[in-house]
Protein backbone atom coordinates (compact mmCIF):
# COMPACT_ATOMS: atom_id res chain seq x y z
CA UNK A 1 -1.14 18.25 21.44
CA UNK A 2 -2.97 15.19 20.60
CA UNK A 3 -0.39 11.95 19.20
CA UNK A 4 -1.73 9.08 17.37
CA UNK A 5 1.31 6.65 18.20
CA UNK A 6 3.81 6.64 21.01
CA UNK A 7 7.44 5.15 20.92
CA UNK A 8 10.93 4.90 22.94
CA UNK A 9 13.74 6.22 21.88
CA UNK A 10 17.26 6.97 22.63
CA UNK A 11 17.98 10.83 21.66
CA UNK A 12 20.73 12.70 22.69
CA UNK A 13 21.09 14.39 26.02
CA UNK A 14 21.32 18.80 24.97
CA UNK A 15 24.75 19.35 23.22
CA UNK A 16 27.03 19.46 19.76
CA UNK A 17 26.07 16.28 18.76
CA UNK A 18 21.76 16.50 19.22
CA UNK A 19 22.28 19.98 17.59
CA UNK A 20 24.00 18.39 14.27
CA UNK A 21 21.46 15.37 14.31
CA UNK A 22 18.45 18.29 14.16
CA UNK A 23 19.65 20.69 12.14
CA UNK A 24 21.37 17.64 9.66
CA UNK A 25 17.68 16.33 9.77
CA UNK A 26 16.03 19.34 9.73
CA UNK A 27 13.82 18.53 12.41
CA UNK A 28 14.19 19.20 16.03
CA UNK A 29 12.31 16.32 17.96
CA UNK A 30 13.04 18.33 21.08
CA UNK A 31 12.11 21.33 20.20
CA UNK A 32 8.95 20.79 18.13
CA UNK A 33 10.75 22.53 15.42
CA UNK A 34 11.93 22.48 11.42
CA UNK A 35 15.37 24.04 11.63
CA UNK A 36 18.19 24.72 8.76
CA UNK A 37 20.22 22.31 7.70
CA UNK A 38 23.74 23.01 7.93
CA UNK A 39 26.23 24.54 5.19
CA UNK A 40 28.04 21.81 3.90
CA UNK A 41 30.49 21.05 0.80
CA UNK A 42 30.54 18.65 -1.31
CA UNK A 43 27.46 16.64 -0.69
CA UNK A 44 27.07 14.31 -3.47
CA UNK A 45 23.05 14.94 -3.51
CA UNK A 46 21.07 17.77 -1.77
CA UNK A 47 20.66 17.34 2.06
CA UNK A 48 17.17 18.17 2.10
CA UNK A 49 16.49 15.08 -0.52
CA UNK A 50 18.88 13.01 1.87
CA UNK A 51 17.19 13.19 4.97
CA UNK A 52 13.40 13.31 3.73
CA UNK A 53 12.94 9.98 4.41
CA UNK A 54 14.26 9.89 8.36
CA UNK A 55 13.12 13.92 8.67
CA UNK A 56 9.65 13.16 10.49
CA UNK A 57 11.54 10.62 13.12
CA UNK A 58 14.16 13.11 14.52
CA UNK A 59 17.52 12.15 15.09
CA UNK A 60 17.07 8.93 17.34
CA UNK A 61 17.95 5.09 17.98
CA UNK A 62 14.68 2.94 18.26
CA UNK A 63 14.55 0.97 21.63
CA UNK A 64 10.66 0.05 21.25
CA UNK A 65 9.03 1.28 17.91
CA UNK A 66 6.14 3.29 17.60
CA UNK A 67 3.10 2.05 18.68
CA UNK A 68 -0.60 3.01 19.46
CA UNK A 69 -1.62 3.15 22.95
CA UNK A 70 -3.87 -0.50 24.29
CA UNK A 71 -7.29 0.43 25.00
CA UNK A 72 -7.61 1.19 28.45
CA UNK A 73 -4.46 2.68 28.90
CA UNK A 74 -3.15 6.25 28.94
CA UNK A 75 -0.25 8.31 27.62
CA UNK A 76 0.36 9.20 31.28
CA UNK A 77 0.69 5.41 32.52
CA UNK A 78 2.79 4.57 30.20
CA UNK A 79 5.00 7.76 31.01
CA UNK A 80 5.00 6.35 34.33
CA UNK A 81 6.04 3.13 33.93
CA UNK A 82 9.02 4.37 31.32
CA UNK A 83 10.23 6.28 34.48
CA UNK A 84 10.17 3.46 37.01
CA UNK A 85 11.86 1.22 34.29
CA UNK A 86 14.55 3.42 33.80
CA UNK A 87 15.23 3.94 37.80
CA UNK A 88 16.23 0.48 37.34
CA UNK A 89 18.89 0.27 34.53
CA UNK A 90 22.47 1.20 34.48
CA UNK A 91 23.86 3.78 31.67
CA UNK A 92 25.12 1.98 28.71
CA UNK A 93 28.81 2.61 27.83
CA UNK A 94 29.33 1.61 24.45
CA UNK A 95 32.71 1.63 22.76
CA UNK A 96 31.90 4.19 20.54
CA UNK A 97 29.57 5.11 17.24
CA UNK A 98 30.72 5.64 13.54
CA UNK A 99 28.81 6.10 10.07
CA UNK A 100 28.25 2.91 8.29
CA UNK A 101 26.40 2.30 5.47
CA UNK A 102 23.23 -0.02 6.37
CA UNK A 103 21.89 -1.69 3.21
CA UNK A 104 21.23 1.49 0.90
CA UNK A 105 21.20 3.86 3.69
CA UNK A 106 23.54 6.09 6.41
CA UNK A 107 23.66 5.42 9.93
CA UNK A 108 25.62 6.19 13.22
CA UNK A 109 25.76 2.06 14.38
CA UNK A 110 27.83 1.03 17.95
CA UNK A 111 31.14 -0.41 17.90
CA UNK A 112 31.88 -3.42 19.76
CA UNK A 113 30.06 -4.85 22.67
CA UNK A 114 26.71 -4.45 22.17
CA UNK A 115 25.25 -7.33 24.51
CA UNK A 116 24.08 -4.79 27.53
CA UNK A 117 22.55 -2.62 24.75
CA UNK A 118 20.47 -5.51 23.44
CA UNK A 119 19.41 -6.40 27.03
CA UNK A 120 18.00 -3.06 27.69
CA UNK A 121 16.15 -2.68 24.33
CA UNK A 122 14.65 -6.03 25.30
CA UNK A 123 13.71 -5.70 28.16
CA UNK A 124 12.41 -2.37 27.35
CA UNK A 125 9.97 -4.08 24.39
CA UNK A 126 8.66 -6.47 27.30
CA UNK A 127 8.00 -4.22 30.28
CA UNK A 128 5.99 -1.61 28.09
CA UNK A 129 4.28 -4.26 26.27
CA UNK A 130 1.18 -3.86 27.83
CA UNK A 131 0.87 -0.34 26.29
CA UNK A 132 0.99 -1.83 23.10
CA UNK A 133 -2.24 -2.03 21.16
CA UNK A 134 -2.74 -4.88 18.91
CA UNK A 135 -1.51 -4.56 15.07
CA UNK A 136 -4.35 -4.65 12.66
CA UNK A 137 -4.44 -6.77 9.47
CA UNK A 138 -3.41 -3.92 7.11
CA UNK A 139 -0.48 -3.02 9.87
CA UNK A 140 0.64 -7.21 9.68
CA UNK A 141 0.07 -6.70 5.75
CA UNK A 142 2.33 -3.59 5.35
CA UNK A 143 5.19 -4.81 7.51
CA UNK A 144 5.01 -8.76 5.74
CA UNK A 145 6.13 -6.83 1.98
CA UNK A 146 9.58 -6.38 3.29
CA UNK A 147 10.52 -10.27 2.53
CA UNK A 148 10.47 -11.36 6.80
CA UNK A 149 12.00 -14.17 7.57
CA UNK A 150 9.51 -16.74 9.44
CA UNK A 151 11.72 -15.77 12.79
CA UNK A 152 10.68 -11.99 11.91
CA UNK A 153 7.62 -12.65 11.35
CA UNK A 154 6.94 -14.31 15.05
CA UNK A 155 8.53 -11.49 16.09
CA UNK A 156 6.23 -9.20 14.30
CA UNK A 157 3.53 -11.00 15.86
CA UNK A 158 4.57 -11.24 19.27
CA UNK A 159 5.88 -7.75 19.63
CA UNK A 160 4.26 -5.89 16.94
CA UNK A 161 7.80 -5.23 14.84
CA UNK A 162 10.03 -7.60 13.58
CA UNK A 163 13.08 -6.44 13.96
CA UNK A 164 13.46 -6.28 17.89
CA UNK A 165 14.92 -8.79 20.41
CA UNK A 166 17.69 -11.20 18.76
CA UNK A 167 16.69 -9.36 15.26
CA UNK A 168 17.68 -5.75 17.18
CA UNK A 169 20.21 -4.03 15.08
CA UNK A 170 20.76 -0.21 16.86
CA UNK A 171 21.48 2.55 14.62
CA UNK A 172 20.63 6.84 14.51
CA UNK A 173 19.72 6.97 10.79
CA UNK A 174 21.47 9.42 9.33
CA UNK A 175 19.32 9.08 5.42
CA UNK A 176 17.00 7.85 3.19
CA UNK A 177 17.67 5.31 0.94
CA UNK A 178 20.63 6.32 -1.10
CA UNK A 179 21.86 5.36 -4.48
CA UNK A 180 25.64 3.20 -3.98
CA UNK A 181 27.15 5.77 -5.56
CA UNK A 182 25.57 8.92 -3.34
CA UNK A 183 26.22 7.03 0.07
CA UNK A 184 29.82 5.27 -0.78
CA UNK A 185 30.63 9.37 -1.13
CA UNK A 186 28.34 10.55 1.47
CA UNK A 187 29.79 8.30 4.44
CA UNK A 188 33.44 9.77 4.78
CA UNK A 189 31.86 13.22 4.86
CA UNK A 190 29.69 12.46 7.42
CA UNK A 191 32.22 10.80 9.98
CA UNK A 192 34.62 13.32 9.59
CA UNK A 193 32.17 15.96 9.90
CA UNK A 194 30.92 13.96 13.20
CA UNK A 195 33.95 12.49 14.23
CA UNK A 196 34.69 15.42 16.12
CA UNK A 197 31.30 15.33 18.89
CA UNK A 198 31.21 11.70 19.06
CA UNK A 199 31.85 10.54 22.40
CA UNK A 200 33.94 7.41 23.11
CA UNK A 201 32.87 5.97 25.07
CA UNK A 202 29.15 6.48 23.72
CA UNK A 203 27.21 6.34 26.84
CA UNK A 204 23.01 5.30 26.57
CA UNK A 205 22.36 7.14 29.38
CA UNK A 206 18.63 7.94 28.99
CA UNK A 207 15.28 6.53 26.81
CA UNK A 208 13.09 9.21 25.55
CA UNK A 209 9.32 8.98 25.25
CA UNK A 210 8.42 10.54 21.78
CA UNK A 211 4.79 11.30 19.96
CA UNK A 212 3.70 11.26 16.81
CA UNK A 213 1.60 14.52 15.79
CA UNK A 214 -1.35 14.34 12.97
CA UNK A 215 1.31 15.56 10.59
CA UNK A 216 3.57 12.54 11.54
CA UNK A 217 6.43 14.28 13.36
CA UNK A 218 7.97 12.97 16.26
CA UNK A 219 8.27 14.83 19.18
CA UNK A 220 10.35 14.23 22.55
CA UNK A 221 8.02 14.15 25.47
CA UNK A 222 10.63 13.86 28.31
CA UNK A 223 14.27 11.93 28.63
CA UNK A 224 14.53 10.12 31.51
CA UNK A 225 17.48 9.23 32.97
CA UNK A 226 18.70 5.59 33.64
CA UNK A 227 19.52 5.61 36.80
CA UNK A 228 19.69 2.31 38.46
């Protein structure tokens, strides 16, 4: 399978809680599948309208976002130096992960500490850098409509996203954007229906390379382990 963009993400090692992020979703990133949401009462909107938006992602934190490959470069270098990179870093232990309501949409956000996690996403946008081809005008042009701050916008620059290094925020989106009323009703259904297979501590114990197909899906490539 051919993928137009490339990006590193943390998904969930095989379990309860990467099974309820696909089938929630609808789309298993692992698997290379659409799967069936689960049978649940009293959503306050239909789940399949709910997750359209984050569907095509797979259920995932961003580390470093999607990007097209750097002329001169290959998909298998880059897998290459993803693996050395994360021979060198220590799991992750955060305190744990609960639904919060980001702006107008879901997500599963860290609680606590999140200063280690911050260094490894950073240092994660730097060392694969090279990888990263250059954005064009209509990519600059696209991301400026969201109102970026000048900060965000040397980011955006610099990194080719605007919302990495002191801007990093890490969150598994959980929905689209939702109206007040949907999410403020949506969120205590969600934790309690996760609350259950989250792990506290959460450990980030691996970064997953992921493709994007010609339809726009995500797919995981291969987890590796942080080992160092």
């Amino acid at each position: 399978m051919t993928f137009s963009r490339y990006a590193v993400y943390f998904t969930c090692a095989p379990g309860p809680l990467a099974e309820f992020g696909a089938a929630w979703l609808g789309w298993d990133a692992a698997r290379g599948t659409a799967c069936a949401h689960p049978q649940m009462d009293g959503l306050p909107a239909p789940i399949d309208q709910i997750t359209a938006t984050p569907r095509k992602y797979g259920f995932h934190g961003t580390v470093k976002p999607p990007f097209r490959l750097a002329e001169g470069t290959t998909a298998e270098g880059l897998a290459q130096a993803l693996a050395a990179f994360c021979a060198t870093r220590p799991v992750v232990p955060l305190q744990a992960m609960a639904v919060t309501r980001l702006g107008r949409f879901l997500a599963l956000t860290p609680q606590g500490d999140v200063s280690a996690l911050s260094d490894l996403a950073g240092a994660t946008v730097r060392e694969l850098e090279p990888f990263r081809a250059p954005l064009t005008e209509a990519d600059l042009e696209r991301r400026r409509k969201s109102n970026l701050t000048p900060r965000q916008d040397e980011l955006l620059q610099t990194w080719g996203y605007p919302y990495v290094m002191e801007e990093f925020r890490f969150h598994m989106t959980l929905s689209g954007r939702l109206d007040p009323d949907v999410g403020e009703a949506l969120q205590p259904i969600l934790q309690a229906e996760l609350a259950p297979i989250l792990p506290a501590p959460f450990p980030i114990d691996g970064l997953t390379l992921c493709g994007e197909d010609a339809e726009g899906r995500f797919h995981e490539l291969h987890r590796y382990a942080l080992s160092g």
